[in-house]
C-alpha atoms as a PDB file:
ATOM      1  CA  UNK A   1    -154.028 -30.855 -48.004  1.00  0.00           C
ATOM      2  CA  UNK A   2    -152.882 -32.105 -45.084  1.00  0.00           C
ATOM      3  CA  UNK A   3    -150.589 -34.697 -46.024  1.00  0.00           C
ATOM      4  CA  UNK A   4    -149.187 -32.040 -48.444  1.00  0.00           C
ATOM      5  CA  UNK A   5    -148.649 -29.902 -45.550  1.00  0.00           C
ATOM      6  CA  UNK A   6    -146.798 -32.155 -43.842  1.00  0.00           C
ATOM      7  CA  UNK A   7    -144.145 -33.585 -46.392  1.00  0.00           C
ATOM      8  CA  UNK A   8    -143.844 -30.154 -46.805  1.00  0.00           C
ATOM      9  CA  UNK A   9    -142.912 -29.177 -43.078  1.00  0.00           C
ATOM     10  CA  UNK A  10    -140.862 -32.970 -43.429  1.00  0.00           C
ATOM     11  CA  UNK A  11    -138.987 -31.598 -46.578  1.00  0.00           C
ATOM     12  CA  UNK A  12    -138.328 -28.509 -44.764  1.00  0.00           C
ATOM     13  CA  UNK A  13    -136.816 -30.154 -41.690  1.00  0.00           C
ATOM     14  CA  UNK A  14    -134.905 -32.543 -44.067  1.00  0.00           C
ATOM     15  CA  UNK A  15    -133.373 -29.378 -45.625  1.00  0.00           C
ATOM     16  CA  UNK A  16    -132.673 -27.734 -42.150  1.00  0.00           C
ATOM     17  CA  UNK A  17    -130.936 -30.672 -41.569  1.00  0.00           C
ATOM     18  CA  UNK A  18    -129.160 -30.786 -44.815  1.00  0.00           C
ATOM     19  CA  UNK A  19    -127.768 -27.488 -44.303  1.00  0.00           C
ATOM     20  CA  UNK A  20    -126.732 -27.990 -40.699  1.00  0.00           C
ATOM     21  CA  UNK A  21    -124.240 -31.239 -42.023  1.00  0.00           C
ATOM     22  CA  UNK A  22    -123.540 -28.785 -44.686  1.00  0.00           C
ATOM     23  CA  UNK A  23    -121.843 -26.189 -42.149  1.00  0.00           C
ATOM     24  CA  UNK A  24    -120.161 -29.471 -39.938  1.00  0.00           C
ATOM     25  CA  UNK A  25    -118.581 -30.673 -43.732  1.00  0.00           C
ATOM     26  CA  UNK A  26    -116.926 -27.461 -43.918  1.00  0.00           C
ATOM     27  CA  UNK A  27    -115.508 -26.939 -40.299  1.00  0.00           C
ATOM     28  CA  UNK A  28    -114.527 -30.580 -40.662  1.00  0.00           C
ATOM     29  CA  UNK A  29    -111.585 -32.199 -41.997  1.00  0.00           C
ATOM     30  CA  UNK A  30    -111.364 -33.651 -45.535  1.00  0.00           C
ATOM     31  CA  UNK A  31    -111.489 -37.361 -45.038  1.00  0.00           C
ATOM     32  CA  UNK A  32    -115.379 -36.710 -43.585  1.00  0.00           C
ATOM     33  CA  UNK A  33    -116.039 -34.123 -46.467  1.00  0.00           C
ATOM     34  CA  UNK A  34    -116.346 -37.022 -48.989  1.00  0.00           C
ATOM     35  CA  UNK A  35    -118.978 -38.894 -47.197  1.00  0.00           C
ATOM     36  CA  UNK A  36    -120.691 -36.070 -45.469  1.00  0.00           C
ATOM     37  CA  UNK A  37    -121.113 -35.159 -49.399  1.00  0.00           C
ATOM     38  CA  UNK A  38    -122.652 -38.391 -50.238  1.00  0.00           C
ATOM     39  CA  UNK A  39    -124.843 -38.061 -47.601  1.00  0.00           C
ATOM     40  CA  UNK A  40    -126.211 -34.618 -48.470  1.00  0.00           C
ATOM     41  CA  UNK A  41    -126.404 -35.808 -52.075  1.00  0.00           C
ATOM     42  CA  UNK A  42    -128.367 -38.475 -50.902  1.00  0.00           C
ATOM     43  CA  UNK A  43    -130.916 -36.212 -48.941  1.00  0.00           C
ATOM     44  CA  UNK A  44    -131.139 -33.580 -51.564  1.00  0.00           C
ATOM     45  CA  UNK A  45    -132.304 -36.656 -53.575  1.00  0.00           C
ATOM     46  CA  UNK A  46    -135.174 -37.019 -50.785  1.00  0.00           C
ATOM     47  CA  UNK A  47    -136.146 -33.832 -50.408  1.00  0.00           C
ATOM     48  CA  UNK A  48    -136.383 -33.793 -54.512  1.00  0.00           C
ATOM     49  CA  UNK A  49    -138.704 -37.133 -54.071  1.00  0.00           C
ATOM     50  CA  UNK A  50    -140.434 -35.782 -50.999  1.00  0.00           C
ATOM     51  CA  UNK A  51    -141.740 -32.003 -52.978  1.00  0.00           C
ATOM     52  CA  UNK A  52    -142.458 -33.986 -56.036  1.00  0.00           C
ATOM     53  CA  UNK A  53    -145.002 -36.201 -53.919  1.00  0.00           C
ATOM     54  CA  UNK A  54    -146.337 -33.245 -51.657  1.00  0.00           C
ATOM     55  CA  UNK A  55    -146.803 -32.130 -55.578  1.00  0.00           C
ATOM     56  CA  UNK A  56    -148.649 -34.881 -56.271  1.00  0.00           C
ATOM     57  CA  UNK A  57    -150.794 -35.202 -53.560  1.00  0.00           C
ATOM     58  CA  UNK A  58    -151.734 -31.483 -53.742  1.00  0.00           C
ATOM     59  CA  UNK A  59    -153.097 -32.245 -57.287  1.00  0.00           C
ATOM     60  CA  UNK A  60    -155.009 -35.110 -56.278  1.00  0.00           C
ATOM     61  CA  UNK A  61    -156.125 -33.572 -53.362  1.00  0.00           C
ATOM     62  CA  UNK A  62    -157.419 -30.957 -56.194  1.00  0.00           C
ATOM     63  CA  UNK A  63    -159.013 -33.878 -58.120  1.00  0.00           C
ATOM     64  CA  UNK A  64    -160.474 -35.234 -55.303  1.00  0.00           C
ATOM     65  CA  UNK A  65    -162.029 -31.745 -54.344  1.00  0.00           C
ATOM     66  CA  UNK A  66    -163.574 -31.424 -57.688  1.00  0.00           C
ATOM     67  CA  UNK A  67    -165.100 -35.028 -57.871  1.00  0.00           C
ATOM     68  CA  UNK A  68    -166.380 -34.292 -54.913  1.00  0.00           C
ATOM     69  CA  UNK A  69    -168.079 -31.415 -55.707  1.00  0.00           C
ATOM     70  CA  UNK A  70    -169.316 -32.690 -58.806  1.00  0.00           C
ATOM     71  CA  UNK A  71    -170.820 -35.708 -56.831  1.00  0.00           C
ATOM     72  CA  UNK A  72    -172.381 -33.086 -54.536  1.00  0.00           C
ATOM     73  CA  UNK A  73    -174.068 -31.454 -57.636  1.00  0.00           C
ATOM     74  CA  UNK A  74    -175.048 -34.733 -58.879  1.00  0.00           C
ATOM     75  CA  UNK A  75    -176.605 -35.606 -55.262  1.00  0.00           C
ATOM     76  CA  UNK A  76    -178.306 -31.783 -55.235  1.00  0.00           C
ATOM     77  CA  UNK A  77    -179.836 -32.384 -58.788  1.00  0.00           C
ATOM     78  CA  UNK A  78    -180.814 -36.379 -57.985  1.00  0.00           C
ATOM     79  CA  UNK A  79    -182.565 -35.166 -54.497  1.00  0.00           C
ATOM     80  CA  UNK A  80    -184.180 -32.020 -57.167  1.00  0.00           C
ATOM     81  CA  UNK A  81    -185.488 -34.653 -59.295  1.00  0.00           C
ATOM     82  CA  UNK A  82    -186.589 -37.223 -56.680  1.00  0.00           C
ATOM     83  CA  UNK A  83    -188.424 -34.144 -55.122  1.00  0.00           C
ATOM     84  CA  UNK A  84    -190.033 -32.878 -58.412  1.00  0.00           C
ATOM     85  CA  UNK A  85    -191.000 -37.102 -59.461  1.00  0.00           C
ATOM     86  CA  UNK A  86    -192.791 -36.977 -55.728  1.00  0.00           C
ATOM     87  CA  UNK A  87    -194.403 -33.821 -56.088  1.00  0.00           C
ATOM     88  CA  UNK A  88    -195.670 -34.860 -59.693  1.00  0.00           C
ATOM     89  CA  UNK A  89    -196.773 -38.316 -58.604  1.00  0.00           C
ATOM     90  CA  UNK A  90    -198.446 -36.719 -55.387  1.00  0.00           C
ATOM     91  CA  UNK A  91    -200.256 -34.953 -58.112  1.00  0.00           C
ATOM     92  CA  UNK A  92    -200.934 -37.424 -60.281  1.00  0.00           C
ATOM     93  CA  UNK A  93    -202.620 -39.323 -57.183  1.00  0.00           C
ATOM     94  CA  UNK A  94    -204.784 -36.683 -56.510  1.00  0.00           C
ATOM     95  CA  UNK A  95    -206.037 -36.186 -59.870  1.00  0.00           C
ATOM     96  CA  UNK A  96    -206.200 -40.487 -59.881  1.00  0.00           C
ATOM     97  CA  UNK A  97    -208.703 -40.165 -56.565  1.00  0.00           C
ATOM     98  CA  UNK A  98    -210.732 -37.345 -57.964  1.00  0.00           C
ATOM     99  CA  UNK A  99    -210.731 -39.473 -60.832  1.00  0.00           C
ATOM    100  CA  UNK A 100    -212.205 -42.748 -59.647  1.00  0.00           C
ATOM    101  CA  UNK A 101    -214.903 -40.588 -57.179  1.00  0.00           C
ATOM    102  CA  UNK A 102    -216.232 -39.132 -60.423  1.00  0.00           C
ATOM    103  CA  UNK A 103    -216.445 -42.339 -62.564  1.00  0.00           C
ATOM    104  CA  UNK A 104    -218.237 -44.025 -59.106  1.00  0.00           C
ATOM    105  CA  UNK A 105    -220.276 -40.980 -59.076  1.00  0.00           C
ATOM    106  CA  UNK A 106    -221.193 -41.648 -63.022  1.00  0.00           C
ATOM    107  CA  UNK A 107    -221.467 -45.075 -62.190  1.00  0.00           C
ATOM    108  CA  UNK A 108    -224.249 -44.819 -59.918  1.00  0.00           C
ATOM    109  CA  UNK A 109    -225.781 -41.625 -61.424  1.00  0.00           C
ATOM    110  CA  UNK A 110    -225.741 -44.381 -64.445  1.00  0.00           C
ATOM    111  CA  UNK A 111    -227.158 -46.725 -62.246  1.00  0.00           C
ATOM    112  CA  UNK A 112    -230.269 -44.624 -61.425  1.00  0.00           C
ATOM    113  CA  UNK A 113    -230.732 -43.721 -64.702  1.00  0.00           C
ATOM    114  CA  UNK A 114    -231.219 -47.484 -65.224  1.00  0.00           C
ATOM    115  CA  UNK A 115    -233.603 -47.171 -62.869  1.00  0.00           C
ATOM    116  CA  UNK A 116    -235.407 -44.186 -63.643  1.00  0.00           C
ATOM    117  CA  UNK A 117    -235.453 -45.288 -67.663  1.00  0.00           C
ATOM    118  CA  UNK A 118    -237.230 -48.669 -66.152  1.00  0.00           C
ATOM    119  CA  UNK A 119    -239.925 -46.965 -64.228  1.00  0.00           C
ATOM    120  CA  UNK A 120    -241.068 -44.965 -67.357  1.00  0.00           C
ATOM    121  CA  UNK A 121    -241.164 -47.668 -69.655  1.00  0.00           C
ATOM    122  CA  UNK A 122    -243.073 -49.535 -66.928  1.00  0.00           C
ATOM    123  CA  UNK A 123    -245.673 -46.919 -66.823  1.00  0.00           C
ATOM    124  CA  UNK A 124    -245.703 -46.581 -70.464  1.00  0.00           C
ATOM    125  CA  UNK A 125    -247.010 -49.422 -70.790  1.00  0.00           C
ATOM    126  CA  UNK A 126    -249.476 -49.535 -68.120  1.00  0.00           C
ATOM    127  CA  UNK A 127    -250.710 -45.644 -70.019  1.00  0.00           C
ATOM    128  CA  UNK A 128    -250.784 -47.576 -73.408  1.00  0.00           C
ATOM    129  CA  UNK A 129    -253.035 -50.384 -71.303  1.00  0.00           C
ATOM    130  CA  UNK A 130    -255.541 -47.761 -69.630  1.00  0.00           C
ATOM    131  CA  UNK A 131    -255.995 -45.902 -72.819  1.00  0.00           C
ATOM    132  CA  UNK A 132    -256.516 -48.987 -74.705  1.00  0.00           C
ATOM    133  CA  UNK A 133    -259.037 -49.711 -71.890  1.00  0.00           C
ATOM    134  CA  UNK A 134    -260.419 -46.059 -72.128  1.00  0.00           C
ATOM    135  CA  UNK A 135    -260.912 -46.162 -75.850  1.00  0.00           C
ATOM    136  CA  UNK A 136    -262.685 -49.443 -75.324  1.00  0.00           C
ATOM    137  CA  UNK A 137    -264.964 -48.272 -72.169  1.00  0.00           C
ATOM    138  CA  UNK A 138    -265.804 -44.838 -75.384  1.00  0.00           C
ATOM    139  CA  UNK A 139    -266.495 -47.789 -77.770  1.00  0.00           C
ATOM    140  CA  UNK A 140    -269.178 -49.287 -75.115  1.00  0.00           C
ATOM    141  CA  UNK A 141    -270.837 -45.644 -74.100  1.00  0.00           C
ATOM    142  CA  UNK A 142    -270.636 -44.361 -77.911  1.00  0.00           C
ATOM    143  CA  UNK A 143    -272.278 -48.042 -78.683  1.00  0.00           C
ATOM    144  CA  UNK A 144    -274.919 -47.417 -75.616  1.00  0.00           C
ATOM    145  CA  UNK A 145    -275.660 -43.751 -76.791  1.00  0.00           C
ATOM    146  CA  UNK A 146    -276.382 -44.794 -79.996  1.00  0.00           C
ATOM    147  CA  UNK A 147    -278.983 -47.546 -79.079  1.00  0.00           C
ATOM    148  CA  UNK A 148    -280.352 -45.378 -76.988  1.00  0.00           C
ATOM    149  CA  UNK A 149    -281.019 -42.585 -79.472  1.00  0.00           C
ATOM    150  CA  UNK A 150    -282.112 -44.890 -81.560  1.00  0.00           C
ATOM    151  CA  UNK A 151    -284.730 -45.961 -78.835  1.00  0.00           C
ATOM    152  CA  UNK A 152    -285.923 -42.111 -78.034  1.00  0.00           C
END
């Protein structure tokens, strides 16, 4: 915009001057007219070149505008999405932790289990001894009793 601005205030000038020589040429005498002429041909062909680039560089001042907004956009959505991937893999590490303290949890709530499932086949089998031991001590009374019915 600026450099649009100022070929524009340069074109102006140009004309200014263009029109000044013009009013010299005709208060002047003919043998100047010819090349004064040339000469304002020659700047009219400037000032033709000088609006056509303003021209230009106002629309690609306009393109440039535009790109940049989209590349704005494009940085607002990319920062949106890095934002939403760090919010979801905050959460996802959360749910991770809570993860791992439950399966350590199971683990040793397994582990005691172990444990626990140990101890009662341990004293299963010391139950199974004594009443093996019990039935045998009945075996011996119920044996004694008998003789000593037998006896009375």
């Amino acid at each position: 915009e600026e450099a649009k601005a100022r070929i524009g205030a340069c074109a102006k000038g140009l004309r200014g001057s263009k029109d000044a020589l013009a009013t010299k040429i005709m208060a002047g005498s003919q043998d100047n007219s010819a090349a004064l002429a040339s000469i304002l041909a020659a700047l009219d062909s400037h000032l033709a070149a000088l609006e056509e680039i303003g021209g230009e560089l106002g629309t690609q001042g306009e393109k440039q505008g535009a790109n940049a907004a989209a590349l704005k956009a494009a940085i607002k959505r990319s920062d949106k999405d890095a934002k939403g991937h760090a919010d979801a893999l905050a959460k996802m590490d959360k749910t991770l932790t809570k993860t791992l303290a439950a399966q350590a949890k199971a683990q040793k709530d397994a582990e005691v289990l172990e444990g626990l499932c140990a101890e009662k086949d341990a004293l299963s089998t010391r139950s199974a001894a004594h009443c093996a031991s019990l039935a045998s001590q009945r075996a011996q009374l119920e044996g004694a009793v008998s003789a000593g019915t037998e006896r009375l």
